[in-house]
C-alpha atoms as a PDB file:
ATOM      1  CA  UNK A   1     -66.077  57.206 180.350  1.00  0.00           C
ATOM      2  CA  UNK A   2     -66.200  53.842 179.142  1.00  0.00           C
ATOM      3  CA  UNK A   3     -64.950  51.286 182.319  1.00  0.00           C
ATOM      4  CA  UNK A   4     -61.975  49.009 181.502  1.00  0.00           C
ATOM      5  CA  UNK A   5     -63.853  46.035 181.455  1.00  0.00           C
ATOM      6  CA  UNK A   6     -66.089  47.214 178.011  1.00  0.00           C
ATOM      7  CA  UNK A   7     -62.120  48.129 176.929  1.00  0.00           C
ATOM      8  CA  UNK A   8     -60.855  44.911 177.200  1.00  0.00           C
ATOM      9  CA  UNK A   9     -64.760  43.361 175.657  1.00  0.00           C
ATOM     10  CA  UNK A  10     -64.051  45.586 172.617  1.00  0.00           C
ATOM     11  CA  UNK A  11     -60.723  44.299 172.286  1.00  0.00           C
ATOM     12  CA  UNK A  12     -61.773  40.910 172.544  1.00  0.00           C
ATOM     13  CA  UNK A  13     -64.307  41.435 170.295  1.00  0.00           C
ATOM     14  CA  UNK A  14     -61.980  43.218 167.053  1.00  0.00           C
ATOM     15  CA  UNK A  15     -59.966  40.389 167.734  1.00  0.00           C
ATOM     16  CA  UNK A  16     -62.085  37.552 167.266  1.00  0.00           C
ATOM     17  CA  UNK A  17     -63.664  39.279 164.259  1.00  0.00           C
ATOM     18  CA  UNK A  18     -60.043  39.470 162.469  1.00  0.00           C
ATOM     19  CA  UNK A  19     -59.065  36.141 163.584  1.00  0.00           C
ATOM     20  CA  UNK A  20     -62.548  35.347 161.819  1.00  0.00           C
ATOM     21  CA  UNK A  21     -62.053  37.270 158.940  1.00  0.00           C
ATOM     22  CA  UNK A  22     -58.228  36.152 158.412  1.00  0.00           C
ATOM     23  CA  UNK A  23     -59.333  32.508 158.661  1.00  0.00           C
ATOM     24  CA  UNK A  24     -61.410  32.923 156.029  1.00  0.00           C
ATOM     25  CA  UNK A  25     -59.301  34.671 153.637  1.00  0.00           C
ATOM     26  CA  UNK A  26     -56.630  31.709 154.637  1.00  0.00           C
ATOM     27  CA  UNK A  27     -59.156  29.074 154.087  1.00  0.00           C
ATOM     28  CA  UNK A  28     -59.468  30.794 150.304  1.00  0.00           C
ATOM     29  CA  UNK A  29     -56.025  30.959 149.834  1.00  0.00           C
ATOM     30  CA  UNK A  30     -55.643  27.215 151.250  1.00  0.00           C
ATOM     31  CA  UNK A  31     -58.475  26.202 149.103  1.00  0.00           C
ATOM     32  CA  UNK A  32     -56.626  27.564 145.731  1.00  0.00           C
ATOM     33  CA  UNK A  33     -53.686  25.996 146.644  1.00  0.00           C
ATOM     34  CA  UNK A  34     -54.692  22.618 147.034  1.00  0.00           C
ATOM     35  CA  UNK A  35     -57.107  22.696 143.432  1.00  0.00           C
ATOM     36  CA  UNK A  36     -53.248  24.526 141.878  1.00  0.00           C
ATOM     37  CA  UNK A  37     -51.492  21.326 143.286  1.00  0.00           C
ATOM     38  CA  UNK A  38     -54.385  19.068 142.434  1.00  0.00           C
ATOM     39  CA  UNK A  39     -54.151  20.393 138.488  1.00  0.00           C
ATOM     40  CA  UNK A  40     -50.101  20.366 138.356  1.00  0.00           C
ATOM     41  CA  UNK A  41     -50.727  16.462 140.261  1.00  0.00           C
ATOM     42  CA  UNK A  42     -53.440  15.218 137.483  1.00  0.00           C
ATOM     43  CA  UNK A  43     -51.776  17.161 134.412  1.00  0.00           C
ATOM     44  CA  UNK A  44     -51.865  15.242 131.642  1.00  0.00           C
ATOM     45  CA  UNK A  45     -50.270  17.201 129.163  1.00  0.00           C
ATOM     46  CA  UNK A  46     -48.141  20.827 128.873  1.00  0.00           C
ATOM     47  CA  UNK A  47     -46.476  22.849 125.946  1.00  0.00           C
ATOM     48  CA  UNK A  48     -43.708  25.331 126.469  1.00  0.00           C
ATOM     49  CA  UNK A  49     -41.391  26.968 124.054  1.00  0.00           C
ATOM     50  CA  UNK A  50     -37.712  27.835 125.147  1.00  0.00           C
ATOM     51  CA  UNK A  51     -34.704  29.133 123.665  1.00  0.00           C
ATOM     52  CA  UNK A  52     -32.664  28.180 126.724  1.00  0.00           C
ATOM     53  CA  UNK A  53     -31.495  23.933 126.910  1.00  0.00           C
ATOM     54  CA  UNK A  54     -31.457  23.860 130.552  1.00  0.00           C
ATOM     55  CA  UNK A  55     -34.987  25.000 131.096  1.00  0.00           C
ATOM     56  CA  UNK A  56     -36.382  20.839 130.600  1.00  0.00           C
ATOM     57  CA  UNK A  57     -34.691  20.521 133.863  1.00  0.00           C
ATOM     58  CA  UNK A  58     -37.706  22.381 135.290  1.00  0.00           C
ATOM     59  CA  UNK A  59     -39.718  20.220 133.509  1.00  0.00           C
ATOM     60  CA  UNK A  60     -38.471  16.381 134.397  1.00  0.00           C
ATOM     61  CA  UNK A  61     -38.894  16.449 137.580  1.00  0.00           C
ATOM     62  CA  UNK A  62     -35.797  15.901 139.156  1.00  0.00           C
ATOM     63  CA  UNK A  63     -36.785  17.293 142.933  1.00  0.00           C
ATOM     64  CA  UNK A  64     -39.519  14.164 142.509  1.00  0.00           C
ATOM     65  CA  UNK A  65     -38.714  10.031 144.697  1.00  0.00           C
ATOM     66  CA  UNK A  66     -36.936   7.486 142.663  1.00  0.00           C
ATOM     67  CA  UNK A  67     -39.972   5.337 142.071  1.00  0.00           C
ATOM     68  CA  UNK A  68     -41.247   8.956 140.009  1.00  0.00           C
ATOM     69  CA  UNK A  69     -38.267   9.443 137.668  1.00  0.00           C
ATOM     70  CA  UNK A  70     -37.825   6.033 136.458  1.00  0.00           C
ATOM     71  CA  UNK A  71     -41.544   6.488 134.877  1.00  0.00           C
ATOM     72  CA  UNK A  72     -40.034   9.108 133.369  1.00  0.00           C
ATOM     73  CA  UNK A  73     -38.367   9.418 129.525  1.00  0.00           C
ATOM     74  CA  UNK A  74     -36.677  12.809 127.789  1.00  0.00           C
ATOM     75  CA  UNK A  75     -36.534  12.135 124.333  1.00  0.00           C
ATOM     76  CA  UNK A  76     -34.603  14.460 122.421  1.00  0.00           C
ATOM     77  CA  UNK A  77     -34.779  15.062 118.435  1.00  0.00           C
ATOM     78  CA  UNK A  78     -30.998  15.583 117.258  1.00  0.00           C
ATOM     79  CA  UNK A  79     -30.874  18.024 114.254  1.00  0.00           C
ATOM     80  CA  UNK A  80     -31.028  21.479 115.858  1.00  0.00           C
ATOM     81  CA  UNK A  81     -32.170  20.625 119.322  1.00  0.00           C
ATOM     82  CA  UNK A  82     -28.662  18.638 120.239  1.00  0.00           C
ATOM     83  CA  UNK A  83     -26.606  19.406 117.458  1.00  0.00           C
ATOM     84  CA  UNK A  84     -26.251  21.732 113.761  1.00  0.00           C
ATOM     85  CA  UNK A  85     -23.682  21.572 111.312  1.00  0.00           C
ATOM     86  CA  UNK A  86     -20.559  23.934 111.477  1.00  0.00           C
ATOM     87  CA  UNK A  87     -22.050  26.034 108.512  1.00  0.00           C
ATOM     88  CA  UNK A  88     -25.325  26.479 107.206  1.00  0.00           C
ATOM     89  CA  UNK A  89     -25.737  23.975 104.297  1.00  0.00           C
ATOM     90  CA  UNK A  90     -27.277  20.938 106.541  1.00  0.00           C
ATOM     91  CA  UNK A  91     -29.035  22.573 108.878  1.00  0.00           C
ATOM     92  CA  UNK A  92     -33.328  22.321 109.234  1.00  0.00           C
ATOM     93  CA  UNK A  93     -33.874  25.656 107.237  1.00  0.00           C
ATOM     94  CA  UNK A  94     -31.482  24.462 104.632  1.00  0.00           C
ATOM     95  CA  UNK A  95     -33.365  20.918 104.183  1.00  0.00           C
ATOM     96  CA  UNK A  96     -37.114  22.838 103.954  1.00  0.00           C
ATOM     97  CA  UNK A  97     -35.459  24.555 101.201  1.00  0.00           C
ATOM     98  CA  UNK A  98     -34.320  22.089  99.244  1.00  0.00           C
ATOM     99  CA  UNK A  99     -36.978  19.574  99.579  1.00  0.00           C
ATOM    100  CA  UNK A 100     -39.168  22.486  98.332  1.00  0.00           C
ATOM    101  CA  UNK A 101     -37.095  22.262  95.138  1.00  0.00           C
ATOM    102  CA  UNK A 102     -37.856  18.855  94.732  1.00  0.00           C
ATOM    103  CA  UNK A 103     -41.559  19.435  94.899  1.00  0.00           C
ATOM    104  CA  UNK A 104     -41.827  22.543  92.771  1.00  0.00           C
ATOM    105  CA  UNK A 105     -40.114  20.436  90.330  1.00  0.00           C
ATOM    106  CA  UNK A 106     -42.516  17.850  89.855  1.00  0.00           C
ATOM    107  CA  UNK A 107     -45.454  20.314  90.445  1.00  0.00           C
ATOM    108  CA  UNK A 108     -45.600  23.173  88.416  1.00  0.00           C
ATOM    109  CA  UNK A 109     -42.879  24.823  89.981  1.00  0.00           C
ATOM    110  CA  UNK A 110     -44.872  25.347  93.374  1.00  0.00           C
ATOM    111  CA  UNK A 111     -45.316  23.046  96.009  1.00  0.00           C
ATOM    112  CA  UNK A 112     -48.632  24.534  96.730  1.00  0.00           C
ATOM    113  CA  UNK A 113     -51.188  22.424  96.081  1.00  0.00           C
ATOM    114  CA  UNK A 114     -48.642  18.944  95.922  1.00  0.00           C
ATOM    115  CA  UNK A 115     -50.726  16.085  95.936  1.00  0.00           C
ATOM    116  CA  UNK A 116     -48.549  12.981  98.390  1.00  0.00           C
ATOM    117  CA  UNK A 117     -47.584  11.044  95.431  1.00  0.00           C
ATOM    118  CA  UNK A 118     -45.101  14.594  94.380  1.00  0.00           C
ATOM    119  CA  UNK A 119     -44.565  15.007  97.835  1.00  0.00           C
ATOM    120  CA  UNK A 120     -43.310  11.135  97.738  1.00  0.00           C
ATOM    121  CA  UNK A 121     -41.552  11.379  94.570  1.00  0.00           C
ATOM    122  CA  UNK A 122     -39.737  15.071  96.017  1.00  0.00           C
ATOM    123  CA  UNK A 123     -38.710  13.383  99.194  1.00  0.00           C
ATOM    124  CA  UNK A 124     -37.349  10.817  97.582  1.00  0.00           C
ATOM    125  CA  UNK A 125     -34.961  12.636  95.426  1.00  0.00           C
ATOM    126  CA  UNK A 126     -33.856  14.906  98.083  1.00  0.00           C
ATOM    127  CA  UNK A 127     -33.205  12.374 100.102  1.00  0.00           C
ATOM    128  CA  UNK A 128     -30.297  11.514  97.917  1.00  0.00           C
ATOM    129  CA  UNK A 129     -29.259  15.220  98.498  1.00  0.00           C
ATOM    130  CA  UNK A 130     -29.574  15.154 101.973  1.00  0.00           C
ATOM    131  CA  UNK A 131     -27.487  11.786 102.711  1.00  0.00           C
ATOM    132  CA  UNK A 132     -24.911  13.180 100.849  1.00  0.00           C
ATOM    133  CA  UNK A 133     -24.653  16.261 102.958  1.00  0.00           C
ATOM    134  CA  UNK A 134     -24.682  14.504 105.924  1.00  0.00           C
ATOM    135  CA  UNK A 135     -21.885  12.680 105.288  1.00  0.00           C
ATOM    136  CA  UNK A 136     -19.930  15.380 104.100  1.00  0.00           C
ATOM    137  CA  UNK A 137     -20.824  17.956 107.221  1.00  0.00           C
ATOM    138  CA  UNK A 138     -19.099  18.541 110.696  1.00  0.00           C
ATOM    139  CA  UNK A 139     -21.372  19.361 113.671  1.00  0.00           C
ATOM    140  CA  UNK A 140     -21.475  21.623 117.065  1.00  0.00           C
ATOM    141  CA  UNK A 141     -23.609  21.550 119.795  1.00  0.00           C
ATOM    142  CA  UNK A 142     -26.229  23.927 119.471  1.00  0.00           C
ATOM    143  CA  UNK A 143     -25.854  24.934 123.304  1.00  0.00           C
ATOM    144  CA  UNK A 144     -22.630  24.052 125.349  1.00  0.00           C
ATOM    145  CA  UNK A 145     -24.763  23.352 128.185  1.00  0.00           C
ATOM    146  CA  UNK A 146     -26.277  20.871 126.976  1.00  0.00           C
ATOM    147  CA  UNK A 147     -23.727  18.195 127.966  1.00  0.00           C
ATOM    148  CA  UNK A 148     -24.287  19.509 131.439  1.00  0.00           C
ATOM    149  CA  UNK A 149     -28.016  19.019 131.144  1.00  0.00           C
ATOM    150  CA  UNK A 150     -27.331  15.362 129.659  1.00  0.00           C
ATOM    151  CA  UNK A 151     -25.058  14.714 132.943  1.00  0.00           C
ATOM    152  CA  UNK A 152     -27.804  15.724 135.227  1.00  0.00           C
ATOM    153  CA  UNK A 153     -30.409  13.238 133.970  1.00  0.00           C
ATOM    154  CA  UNK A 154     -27.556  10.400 133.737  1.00  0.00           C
ATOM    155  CA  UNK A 155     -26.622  11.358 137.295  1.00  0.00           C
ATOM    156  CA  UNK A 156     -30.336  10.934 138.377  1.00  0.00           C
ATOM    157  CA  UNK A 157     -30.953   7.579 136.216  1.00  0.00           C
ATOM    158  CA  UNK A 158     -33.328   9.278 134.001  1.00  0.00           C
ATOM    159  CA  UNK A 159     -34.032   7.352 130.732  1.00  0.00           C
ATOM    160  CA  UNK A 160     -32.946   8.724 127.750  1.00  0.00           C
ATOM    161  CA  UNK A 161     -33.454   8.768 123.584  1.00  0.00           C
ATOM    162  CA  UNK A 162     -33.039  10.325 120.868  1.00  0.00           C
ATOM    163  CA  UNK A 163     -35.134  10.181 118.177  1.00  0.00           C
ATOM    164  CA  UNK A 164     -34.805  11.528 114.738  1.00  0.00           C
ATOM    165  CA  UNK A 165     -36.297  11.992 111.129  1.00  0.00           C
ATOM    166  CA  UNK A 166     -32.744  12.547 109.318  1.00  0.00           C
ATOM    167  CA  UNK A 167     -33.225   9.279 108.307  1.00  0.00           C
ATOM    168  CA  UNK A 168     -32.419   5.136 108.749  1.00  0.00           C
ATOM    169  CA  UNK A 169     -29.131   5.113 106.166  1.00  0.00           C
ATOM    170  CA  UNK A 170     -27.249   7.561 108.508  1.00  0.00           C
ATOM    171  CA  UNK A 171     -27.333   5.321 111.863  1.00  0.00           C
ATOM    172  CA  UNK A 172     -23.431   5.066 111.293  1.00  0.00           C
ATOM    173  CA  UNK A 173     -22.725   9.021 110.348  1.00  0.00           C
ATOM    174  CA  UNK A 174     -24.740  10.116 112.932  1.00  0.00           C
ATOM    175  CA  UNK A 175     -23.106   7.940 115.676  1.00  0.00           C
ATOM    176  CA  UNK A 176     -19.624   9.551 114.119  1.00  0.00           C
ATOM    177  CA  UNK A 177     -21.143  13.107 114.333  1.00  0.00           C
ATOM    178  CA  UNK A 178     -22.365  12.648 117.941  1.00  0.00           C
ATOM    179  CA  UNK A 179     -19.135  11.283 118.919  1.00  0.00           C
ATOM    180  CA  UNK A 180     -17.493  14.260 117.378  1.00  0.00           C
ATOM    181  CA  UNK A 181     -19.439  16.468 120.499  1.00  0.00           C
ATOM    182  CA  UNK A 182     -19.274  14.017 123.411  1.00  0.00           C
ATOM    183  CA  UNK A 183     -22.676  12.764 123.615  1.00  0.00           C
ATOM    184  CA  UNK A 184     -23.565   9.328 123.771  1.00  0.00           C
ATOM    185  CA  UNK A 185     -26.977   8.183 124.325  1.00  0.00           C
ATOM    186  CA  UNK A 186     -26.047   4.667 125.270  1.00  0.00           C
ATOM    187  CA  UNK A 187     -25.890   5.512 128.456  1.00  0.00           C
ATOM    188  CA  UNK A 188     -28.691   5.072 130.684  1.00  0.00           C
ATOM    189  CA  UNK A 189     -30.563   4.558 127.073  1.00  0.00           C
ATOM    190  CA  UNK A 190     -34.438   3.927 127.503  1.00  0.00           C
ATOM    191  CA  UNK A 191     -33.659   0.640 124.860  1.00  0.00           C
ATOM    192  CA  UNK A 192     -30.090  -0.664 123.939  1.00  0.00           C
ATOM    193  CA  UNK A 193     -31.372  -3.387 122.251  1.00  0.00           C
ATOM    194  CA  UNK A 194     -30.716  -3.029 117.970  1.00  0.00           C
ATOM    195  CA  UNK A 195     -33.577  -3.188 116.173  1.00  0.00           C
ATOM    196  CA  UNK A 196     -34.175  -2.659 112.241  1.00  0.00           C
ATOM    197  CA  UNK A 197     -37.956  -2.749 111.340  1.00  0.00           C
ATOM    198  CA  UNK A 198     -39.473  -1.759 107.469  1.00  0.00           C
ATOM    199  CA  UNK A 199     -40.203   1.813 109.516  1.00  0.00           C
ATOM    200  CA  UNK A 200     -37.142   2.673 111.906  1.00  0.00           C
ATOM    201  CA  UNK A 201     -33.838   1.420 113.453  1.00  0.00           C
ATOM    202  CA  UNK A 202     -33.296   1.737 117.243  1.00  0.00           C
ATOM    203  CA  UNK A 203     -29.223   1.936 117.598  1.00  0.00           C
ATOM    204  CA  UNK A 204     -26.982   3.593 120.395  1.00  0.00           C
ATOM    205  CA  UNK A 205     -29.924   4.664 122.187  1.00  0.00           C
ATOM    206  CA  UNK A 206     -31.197   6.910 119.451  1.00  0.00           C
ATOM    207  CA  UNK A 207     -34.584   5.921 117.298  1.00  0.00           C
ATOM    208  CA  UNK A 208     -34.024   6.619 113.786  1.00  0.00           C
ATOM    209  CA  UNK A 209     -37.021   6.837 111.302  1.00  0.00           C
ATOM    210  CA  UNK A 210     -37.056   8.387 107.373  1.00  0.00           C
ATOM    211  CA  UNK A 211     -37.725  12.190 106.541  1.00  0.00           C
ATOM    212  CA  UNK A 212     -41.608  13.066 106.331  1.00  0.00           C
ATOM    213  CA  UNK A 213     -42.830  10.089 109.063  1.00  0.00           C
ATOM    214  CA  UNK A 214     -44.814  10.682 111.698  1.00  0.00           C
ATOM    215  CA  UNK A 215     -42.814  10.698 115.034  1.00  0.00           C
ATOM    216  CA  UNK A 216     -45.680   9.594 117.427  1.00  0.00           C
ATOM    217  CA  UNK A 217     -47.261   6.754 115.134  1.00  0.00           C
ATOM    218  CA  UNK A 218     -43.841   5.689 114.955  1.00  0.00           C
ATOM    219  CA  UNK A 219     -42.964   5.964 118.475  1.00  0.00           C
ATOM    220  CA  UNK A 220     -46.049   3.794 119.323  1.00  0.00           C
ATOM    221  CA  UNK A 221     -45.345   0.948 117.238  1.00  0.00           C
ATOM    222  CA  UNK A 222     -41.840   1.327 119.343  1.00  0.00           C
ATOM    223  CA  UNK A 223     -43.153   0.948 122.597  1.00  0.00           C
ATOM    224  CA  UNK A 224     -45.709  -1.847 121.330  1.00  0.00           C
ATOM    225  CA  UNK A 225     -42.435  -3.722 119.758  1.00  0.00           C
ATOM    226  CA  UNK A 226     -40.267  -3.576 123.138  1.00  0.00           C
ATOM    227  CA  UNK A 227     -42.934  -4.534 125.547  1.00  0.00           C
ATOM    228  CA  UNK A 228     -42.887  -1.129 127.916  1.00  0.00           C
ATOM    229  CA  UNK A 229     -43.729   2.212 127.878  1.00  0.00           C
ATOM    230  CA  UNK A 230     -43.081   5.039 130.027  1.00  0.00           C
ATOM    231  CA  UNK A 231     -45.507   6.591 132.376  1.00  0.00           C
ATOM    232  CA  UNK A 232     -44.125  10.305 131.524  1.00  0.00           C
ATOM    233  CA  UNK A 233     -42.592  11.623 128.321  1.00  0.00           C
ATOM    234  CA  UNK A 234     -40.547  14.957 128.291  1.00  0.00           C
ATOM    235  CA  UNK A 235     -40.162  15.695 124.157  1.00  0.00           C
ATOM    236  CA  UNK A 236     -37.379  18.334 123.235  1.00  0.00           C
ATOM    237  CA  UNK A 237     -38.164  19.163 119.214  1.00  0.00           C
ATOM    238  CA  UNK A 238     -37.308  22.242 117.079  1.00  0.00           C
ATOM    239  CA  UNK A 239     -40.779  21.396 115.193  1.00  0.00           C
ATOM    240  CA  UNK A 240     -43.955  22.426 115.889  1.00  0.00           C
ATOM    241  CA  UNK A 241     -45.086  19.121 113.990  1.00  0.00           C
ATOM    242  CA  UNK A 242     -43.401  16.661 115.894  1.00  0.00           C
ATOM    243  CA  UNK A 243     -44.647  17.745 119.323  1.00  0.00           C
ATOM    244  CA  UNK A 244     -48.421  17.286 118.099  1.00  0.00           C
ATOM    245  CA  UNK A 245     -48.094  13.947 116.794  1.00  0.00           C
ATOM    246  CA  UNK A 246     -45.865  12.589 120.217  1.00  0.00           C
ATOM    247  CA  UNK A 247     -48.797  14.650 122.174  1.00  0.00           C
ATOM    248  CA  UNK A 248     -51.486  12.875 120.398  1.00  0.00           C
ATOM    249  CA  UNK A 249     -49.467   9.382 120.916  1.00  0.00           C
ATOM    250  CA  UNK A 250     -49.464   9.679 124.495  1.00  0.00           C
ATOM    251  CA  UNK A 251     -52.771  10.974 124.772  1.00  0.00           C
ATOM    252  CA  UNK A 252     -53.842   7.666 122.908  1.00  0.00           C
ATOM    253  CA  UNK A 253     -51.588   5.722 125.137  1.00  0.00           C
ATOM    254  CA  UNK A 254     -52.508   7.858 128.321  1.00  0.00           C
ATOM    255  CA  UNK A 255     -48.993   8.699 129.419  1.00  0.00           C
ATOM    256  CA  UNK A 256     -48.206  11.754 131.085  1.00  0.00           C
ATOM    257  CA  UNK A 257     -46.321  14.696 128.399  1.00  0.00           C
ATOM    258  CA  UNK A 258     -43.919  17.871 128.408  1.00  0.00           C
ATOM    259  CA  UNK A 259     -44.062  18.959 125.118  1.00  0.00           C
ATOM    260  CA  UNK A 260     -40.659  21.264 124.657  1.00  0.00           C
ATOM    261  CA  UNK A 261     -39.986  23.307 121.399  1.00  0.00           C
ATOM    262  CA  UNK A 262     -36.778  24.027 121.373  1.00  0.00           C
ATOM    263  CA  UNK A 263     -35.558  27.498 119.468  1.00  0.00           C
ATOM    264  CA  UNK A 264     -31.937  27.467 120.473  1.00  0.00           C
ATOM    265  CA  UNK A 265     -31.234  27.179 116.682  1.00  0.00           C
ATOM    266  CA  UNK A 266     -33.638  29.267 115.597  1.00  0.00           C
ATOM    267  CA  UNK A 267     -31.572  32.637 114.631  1.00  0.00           C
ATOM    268  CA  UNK A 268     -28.631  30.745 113.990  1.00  0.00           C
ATOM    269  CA  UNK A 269     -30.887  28.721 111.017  1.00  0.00           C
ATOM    270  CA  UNK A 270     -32.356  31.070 110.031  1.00  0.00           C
ATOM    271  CA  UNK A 271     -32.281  31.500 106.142  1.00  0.00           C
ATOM    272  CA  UNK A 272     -32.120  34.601 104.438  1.00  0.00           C
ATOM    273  CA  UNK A 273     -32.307  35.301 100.638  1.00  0.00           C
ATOM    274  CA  UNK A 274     -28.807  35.815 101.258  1.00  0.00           C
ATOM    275  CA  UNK A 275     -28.471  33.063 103.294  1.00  0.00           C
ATOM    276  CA  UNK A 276     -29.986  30.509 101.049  1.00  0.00           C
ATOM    277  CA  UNK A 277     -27.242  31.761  98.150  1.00  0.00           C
ATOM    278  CA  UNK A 278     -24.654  30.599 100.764  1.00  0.00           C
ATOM    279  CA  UNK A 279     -26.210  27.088 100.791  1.00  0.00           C
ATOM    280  CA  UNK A 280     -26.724  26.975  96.844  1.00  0.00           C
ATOM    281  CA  UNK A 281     -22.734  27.409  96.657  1.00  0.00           C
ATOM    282  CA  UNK A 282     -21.531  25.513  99.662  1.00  0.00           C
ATOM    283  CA  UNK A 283     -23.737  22.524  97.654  1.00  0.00           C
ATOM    284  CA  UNK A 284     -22.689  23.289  94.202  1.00  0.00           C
ATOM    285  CA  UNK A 285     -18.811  23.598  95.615  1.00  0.00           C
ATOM    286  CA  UNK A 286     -19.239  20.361  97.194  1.00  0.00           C
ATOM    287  CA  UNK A 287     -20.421  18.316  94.342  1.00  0.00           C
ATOM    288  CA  UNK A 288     -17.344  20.033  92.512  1.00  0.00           C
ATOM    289  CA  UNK A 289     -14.467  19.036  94.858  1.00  0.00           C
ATOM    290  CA  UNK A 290     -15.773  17.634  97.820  1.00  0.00           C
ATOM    291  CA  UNK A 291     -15.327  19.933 100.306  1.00  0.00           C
ATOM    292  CA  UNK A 292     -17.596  21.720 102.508  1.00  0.00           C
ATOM    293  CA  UNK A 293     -16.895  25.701 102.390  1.00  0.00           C
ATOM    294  CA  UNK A 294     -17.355  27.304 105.631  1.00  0.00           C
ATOM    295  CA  UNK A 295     -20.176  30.039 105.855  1.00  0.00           C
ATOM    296  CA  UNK A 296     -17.590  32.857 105.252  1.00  0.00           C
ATOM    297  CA  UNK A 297     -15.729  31.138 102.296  1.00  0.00           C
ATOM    298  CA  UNK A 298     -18.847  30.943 100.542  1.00  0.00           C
ATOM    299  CA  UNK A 299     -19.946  34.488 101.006  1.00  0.00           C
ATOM    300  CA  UNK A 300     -16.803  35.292  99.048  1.00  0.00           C
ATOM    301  CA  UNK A 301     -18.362  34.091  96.063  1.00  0.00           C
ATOM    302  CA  UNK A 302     -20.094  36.652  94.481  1.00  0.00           C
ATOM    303  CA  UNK A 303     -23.619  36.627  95.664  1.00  0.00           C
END
């Protein structure tokens, strides 16, 4: 019969060696966590796609001190990440279309192959096309929430932008669409001040630069021209594109970046053979009369 003092050793003994054991497994676990928070802490860069607007939330920062957030900058792009038009002839999907057209046309009928003097000469002509448009279209939010989401960052002095390709001779229209859906990026804009450059024109707190630019050369020579830049950029695009060439601006200018692409227009865009013989009539019908047939009124046509 063992006595109750070897017991009690024993005991003593099983205990110490999971006490030990769990330390260790703690000390792991500790370990991870600190390299996990040392990564997120020295992350330079991140990508994410979303279809949801108030995901960027998760992604500005907003649980971080004051002294953090006003480092901080959301830029958003404005055709199909804050708003589309009421139909489809306008939208993105609608404009890569077109501008297609224009190519082909100067290039065998295929834009394969274009060299940049047909891409210039395409773009330039459908240009024309897409001003006109513009000026002719209504707009919706693409996500109601997102005037909640712009209310959160105002609320928490969070600089904001917007910054788009649609081009520098709709500053006006686009001010008149934007106050057709309640949002106004004047306030708590990252620069108020009007500028007009050869490349872009910086009005109401929204950037505006011509179709086919690069976004991040232009957004250097932005940051060079006011003096400042921000130590952290969260970018909200529906294109691919425009996310690499912001990434590779701030990794030049070694500021902090969220990429975000932003599909909440995606299946609403989206074009269709079908689809695309909407746009060809809602265009043809408004060079005819001047008015812009809704998505439904156009499918009466025959197709």
């Amino acid at each position: 019969m063992i006595s109750k003092f070897y017991k009690t050793l024993l005991c003593l003994n099983f205990l110490f060696l999971f006490s030990f054991s769990f330390g260790m497994q703690q000390g792991v676990q500790d370990n991870n966590l600190v390299k996990i928070e040392k990564e997120v802490r020295f992350a330079k860069s991140l990508e994410i796609d979303t279809q949801n607007i108030t995901d960027i939330l998760n992604y500005v920062g907003l649980d971080k001190d004051v002294n953090e957030l006003e480092k901080t900058l959301v830029i958003f792009d404005i055709d199909g990440v804050v708003m589309i038009p009421k139909q489809l002839l306008g939208n993105d999907p609608w404009a890569y279309y077109e501008g297609d057209k224009f190519i082909a046309k100067y290039n065998n009928g295929t834009v394969k192959g274009a060299s940049k003097e047909v891409f210039i000469k395409g773009m330039a002509e459908f240009k024309q096309v897409w001003s006109f448009v513009q000026n002719n279209v209504e707009v919706k939010l693409v996500d109601e929430k997102f005037t909640d989401v712009l209310e959160k960052l105002f609320k928490n002095c969070i600089k904001i932008m917007g910054f788009t390709a649609r081009g520098t001779d709709l500053v006006d229209r686009t001010k008149y669409q934007m106050d057709s859906i309640n949002v106004d990026f004047s306030k708590n804009a990252y620069c108020l001040e009007n500028i007009k450059t050869k490349d872009y024109i910086n009005k109401n707190g929204v950037l505006f630069v011509d179709l086919g630019v690069s976004k991040g050369e232009i957004l250097k020579r932005f940051f060079a021209h006011i003096g400042k830049k921000p130590g952290k950029i969260v970018f909200i695009d529906d294109q691919p594109k425009n996310i690499k060439t912001i990434k590779e601006m701030c990794e030049q200018e070694n500021i902090s970046f969220v990429g975000i692409r932003y599909g909440g227009a995606d299946e609403i865009s989206k074009l269709d053979d079908t689809k695309k013989k909407i746009c060809d009539i809602q265009l043809e019908r408004l060079r005819e009369t001047g008015k812009v047939l809704s998505d439904k009124e156009a499918g009466l046509f025959e197709i």
